[in-house]
N, C-alpha and C. Protein backbone atom coordinates (compact mmCIF):
# COMPACT_ATOMS: atom_id res chain seq x y z
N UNK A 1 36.21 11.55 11.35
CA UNK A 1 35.59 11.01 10.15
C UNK A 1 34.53 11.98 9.67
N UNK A 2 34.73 12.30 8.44
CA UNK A 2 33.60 13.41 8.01
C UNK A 2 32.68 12.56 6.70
N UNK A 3 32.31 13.56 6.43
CA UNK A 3 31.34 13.01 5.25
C UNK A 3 31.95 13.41 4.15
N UNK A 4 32.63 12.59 2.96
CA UNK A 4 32.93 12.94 1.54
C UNK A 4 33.89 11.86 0.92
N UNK A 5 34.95 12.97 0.42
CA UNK A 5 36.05 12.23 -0.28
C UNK A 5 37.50 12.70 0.76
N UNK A 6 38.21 11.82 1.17
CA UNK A 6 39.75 12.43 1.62
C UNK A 6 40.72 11.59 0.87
N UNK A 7 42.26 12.24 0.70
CA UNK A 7 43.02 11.42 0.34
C UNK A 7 43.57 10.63 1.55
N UNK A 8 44.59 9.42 1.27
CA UNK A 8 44.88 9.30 2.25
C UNK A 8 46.37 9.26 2.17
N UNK A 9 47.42 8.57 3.14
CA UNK A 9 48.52 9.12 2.84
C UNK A 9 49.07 8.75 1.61
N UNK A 10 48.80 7.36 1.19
CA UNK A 10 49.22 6.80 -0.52
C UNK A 10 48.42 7.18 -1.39
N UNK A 11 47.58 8.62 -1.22
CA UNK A 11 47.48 9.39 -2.63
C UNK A 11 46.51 8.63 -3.27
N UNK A 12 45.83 7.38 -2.42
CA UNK A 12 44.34 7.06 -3.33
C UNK A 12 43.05 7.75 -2.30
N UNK A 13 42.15 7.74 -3.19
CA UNK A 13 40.64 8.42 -2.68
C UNK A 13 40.60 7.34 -1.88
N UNK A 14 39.67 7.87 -0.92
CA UNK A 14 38.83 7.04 0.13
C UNK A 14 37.15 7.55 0.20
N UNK A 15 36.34 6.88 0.11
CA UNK A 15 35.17 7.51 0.08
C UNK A 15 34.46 7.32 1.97
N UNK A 16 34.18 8.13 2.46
CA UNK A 16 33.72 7.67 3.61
C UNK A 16 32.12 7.02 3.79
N UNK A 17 31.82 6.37 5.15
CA UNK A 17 30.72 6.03 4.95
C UNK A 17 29.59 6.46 4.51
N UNK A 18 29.31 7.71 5.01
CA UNK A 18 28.06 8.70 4.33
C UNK A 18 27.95 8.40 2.48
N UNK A 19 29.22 8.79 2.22
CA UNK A 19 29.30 8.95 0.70
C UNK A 19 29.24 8.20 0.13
N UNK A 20 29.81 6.51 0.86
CA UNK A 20 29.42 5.57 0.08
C UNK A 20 27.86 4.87 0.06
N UNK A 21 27.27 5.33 1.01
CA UNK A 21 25.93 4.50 0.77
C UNK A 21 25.15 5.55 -0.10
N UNK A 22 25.45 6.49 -0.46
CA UNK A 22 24.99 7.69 -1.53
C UNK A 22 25.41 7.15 -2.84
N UNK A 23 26.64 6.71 -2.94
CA UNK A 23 27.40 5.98 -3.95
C UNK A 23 26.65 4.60 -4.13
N UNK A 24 26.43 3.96 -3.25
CA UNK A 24 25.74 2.47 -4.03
C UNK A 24 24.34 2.70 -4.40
N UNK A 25 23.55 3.97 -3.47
CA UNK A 25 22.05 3.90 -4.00
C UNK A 25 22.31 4.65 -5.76
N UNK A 26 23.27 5.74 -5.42
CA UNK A 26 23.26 5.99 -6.95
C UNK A 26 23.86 5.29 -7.76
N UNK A 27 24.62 3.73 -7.72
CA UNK A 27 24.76 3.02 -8.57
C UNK A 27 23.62 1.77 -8.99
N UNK A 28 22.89 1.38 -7.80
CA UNK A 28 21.96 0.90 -8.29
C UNK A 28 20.57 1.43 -8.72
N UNK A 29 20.35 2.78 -8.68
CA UNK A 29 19.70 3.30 -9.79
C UNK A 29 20.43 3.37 -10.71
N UNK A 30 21.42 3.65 -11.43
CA UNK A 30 21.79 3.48 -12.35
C UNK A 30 21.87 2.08 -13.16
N UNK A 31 21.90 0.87 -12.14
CA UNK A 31 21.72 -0.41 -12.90
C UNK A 31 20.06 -0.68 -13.06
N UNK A 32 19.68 -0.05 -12.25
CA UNK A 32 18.10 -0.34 -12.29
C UNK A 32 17.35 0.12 -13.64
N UNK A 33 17.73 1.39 -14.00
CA UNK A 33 17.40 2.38 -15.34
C UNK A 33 18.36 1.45 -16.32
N UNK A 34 19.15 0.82 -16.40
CA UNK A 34 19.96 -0.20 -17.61
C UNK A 34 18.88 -1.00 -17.64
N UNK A 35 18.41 -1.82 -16.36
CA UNK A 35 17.85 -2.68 -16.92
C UNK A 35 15.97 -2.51 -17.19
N UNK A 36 15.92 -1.34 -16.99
CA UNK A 36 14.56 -1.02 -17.44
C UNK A 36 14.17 0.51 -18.10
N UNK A 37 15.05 0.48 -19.28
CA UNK A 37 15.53 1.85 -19.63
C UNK A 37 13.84 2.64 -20.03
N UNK A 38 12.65 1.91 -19.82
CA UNK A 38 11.74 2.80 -20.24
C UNK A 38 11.25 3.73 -19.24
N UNK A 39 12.04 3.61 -18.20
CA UNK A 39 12.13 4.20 -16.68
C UNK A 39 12.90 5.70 -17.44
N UNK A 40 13.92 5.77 -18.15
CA UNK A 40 14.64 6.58 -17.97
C UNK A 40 14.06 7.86 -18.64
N UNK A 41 13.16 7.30 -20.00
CA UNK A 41 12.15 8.37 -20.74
C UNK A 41 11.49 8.80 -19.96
N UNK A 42 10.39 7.72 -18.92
CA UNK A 42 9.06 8.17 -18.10
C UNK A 42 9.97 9.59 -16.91
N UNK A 43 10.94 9.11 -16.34
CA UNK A 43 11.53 10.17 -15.51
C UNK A 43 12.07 11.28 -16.44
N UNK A 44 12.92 10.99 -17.44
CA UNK A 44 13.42 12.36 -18.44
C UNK A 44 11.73 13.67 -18.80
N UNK A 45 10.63 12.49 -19.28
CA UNK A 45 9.58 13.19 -19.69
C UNK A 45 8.68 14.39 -18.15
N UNK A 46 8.73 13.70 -17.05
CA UNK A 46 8.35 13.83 -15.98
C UNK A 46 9.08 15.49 -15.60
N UNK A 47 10.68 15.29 -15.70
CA UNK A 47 11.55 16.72 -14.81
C UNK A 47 11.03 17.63 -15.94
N UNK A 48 11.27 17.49 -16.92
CA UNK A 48 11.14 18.08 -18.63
C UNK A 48 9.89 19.21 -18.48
N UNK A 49 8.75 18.28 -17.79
CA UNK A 49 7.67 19.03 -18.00
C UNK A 49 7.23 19.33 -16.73
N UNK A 50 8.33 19.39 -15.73
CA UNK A 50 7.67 20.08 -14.75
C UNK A 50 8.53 21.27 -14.48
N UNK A 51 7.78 22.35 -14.03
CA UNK A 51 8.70 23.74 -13.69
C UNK A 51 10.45 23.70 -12.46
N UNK A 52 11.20 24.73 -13.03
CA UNK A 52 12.50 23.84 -12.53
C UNK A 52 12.10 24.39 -10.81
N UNK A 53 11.60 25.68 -10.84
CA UNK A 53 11.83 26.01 -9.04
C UNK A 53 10.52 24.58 -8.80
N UNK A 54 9.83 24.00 -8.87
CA UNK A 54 9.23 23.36 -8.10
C UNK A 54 9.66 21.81 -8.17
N UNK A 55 10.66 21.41 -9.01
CA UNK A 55 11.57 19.85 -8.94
C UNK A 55 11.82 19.60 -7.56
N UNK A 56 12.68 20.28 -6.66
CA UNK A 56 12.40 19.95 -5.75
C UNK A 56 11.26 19.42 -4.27
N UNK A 57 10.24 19.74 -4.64
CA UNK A 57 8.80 19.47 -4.14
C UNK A 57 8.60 18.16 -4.49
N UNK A 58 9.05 16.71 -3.11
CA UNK A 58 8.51 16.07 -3.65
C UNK A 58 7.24 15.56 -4.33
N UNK A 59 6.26 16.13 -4.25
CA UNK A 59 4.92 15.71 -5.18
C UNK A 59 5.23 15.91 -6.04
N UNK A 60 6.03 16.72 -6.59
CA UNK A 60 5.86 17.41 -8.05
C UNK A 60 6.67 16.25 -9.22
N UNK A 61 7.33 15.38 -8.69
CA UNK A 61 8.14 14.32 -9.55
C UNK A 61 7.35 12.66 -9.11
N UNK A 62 6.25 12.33 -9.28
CA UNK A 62 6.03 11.22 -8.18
C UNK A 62 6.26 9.91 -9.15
N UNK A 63 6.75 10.14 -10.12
CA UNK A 63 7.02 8.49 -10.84
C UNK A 63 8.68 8.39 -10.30
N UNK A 64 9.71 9.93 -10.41
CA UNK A 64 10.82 9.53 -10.29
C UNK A 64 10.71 9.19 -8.61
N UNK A 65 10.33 9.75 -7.72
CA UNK A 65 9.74 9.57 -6.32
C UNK A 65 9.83 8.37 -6.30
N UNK A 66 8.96 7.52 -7.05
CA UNK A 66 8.62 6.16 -6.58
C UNK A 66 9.60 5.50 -7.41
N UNK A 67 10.38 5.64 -8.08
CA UNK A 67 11.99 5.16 -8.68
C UNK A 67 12.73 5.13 -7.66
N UNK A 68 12.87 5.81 -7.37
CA UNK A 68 14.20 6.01 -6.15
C UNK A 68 13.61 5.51 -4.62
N UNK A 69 12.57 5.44 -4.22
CA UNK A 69 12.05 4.48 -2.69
C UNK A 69 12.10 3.25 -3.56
N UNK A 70 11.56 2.45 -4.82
CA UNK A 70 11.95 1.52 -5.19
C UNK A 70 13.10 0.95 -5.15
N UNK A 71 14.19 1.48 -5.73
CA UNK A 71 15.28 1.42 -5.74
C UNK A 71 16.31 1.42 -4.15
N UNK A 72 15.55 2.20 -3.02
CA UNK A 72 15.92 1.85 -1.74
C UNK A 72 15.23 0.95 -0.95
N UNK A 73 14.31 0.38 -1.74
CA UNK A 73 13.56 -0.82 -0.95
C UNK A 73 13.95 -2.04 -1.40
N UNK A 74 14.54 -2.02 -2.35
CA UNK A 74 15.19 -3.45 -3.63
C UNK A 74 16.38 -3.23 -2.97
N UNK A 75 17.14 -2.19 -2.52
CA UNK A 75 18.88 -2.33 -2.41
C UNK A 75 18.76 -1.44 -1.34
N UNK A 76 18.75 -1.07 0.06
CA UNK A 76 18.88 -0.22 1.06
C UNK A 76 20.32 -0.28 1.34
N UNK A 77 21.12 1.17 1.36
CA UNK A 77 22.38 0.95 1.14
C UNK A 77 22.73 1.00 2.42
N UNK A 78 22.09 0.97 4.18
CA UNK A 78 22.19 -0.15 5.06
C UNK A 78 21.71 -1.14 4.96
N UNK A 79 21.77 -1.79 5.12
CA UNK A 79 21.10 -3.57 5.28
C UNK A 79 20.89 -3.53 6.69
N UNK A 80 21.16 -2.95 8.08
CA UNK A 80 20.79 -2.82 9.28
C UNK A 80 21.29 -2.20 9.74
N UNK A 81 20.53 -1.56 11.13
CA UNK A 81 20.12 -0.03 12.08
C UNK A 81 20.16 -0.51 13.13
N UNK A 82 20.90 0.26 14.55
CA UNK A 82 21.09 -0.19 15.48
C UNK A 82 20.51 1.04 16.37
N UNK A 83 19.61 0.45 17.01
CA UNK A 83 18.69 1.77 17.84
C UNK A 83 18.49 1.42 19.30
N UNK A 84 18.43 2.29 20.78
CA UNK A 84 17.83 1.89 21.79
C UNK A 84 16.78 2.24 22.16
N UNK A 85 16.00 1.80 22.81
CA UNK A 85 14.47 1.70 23.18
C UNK A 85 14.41 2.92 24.19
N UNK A 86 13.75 3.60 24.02
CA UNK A 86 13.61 5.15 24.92
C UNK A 86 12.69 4.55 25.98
N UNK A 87 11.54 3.72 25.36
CA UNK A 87 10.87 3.09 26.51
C UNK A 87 10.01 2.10 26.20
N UNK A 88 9.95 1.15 27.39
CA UNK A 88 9.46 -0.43 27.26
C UNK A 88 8.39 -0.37 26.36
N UNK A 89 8.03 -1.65 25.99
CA UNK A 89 7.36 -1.61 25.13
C UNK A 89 6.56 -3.18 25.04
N UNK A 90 5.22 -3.68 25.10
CA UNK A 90 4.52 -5.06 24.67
C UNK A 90 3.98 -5.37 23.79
N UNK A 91 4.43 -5.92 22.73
CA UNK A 91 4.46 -6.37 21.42
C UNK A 91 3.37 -7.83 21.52
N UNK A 92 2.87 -8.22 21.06
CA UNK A 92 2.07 -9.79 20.99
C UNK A 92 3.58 -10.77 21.22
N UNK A 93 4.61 -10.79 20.35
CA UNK A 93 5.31 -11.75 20.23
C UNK A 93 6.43 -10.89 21.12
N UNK A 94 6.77 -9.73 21.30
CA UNK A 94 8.11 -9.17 21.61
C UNK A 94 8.10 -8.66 22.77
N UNK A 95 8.84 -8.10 23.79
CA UNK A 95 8.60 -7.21 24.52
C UNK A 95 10.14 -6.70 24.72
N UNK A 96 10.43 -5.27 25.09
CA UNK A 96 11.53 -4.51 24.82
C UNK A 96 11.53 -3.81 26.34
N UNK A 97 12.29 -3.83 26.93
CA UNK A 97 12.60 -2.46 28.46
C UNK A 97 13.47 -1.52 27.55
N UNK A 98 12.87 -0.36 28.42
CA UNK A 98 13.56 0.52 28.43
C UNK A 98 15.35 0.52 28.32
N UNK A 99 16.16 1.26 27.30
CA UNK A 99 17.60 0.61 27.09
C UNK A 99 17.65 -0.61 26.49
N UNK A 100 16.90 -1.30 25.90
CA UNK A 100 17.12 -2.29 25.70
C UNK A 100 17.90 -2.21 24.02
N UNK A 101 18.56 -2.41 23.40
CA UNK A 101 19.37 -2.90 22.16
C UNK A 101 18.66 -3.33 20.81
N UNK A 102 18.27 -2.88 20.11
CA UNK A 102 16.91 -3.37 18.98
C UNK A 102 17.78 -3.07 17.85
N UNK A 103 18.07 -4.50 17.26
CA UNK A 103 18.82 -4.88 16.05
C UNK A 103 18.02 -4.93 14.78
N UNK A 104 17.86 -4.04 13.62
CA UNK A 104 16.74 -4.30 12.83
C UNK A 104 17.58 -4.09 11.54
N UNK A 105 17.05 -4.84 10.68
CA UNK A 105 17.38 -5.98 9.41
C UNK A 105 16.38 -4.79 8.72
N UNK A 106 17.16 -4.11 8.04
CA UNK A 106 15.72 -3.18 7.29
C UNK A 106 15.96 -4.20 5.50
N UNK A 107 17.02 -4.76 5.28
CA UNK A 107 16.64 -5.70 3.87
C UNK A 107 15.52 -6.55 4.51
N UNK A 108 15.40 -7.40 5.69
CA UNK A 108 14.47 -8.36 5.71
C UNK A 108 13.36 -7.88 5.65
N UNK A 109 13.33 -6.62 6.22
CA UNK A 109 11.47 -5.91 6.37
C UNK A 109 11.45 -5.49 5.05
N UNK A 110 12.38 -4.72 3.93
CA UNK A 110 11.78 -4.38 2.57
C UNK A 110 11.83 -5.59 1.59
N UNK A 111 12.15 -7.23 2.32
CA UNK A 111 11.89 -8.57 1.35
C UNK A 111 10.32 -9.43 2.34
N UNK A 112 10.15 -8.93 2.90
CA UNK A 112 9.36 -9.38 3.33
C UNK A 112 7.60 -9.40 2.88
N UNK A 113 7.18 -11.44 2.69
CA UNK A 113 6.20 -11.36 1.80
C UNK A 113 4.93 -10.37 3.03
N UNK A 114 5.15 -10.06 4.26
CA UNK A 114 3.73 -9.79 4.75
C UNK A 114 3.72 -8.34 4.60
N UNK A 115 4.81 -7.80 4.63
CA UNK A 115 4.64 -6.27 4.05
C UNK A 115 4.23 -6.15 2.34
N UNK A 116 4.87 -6.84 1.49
CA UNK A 116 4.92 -6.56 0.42
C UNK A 116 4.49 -7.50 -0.15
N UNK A 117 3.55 -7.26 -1.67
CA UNK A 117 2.92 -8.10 -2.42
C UNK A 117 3.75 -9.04 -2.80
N UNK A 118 4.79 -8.42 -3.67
CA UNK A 118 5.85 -8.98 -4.99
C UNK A 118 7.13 -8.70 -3.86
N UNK A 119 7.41 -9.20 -2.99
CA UNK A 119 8.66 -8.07 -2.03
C UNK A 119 9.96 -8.53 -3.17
N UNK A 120 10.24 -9.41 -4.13
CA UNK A 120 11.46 -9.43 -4.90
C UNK A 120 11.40 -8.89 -6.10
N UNK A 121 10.20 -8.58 -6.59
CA UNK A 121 10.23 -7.83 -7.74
C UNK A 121 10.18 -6.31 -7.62
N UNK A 122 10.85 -5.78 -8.91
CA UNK A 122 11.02 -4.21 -8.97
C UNK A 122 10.14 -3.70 -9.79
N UNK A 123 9.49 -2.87 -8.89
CA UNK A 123 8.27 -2.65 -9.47
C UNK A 123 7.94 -0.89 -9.02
């Protein structure tokens, strides 16, 4: 399994996993800028007037910056991460051994009211 586009034997595309969660974050920026197209001037005005060798630098774009972590904190194109514990760990409420299996919900932590002010609004 690689990362891209393959055919398969009936001659339709297949997008693989990599490509598709590249594919939904860049479709829901794209619905995100529909539905708040004054996003699309503030970012057009932003690349426009900044020099092209330094676009890449994230500081140098920080409204489109904070478009696009918006846009992966409203729609994370995992919804959950499966990680093991390198080593134990005592939490107030949790506690983890070493090897232990840690299932994490990254939509619930970017909807969540104690992290976030507004956690359902796009902002």
């Amino acid at each position: 399994t690689g990362v891209g586009v393959y055919l398969n034997p009936d001659w339709t595309i297949t997008v693989t996993p990599a490509a598709a969660k590249t594919s939904k974050a860049l479709a829901w920026a794209g619905y995100m800028l529909a539905i708040f197209p004054e996003h699309i001037e503030k970012i057009r005005e932003e690349v426009s007037s900044t020099p092209p060798e330094t676009r890449s630098h994230r500081a140098s774009l920080p409204f489109t910056r904070a478009f696009v972590n918006e846009v992966l904190r409203v729609f994370p194109p995992s919804t959950t991460t499966v990680r093991i514990a390198k080593f134990g760990t005592d939490w107030p409420d949790l506690q983890m051994k070493s090897g232990q299996v840690a299932i994490i919900h990254i939509h619930a932590l970017h909807h969540h009211a104690d992290y976030w002010t507004a956690p359902e609004t796009f902002d």
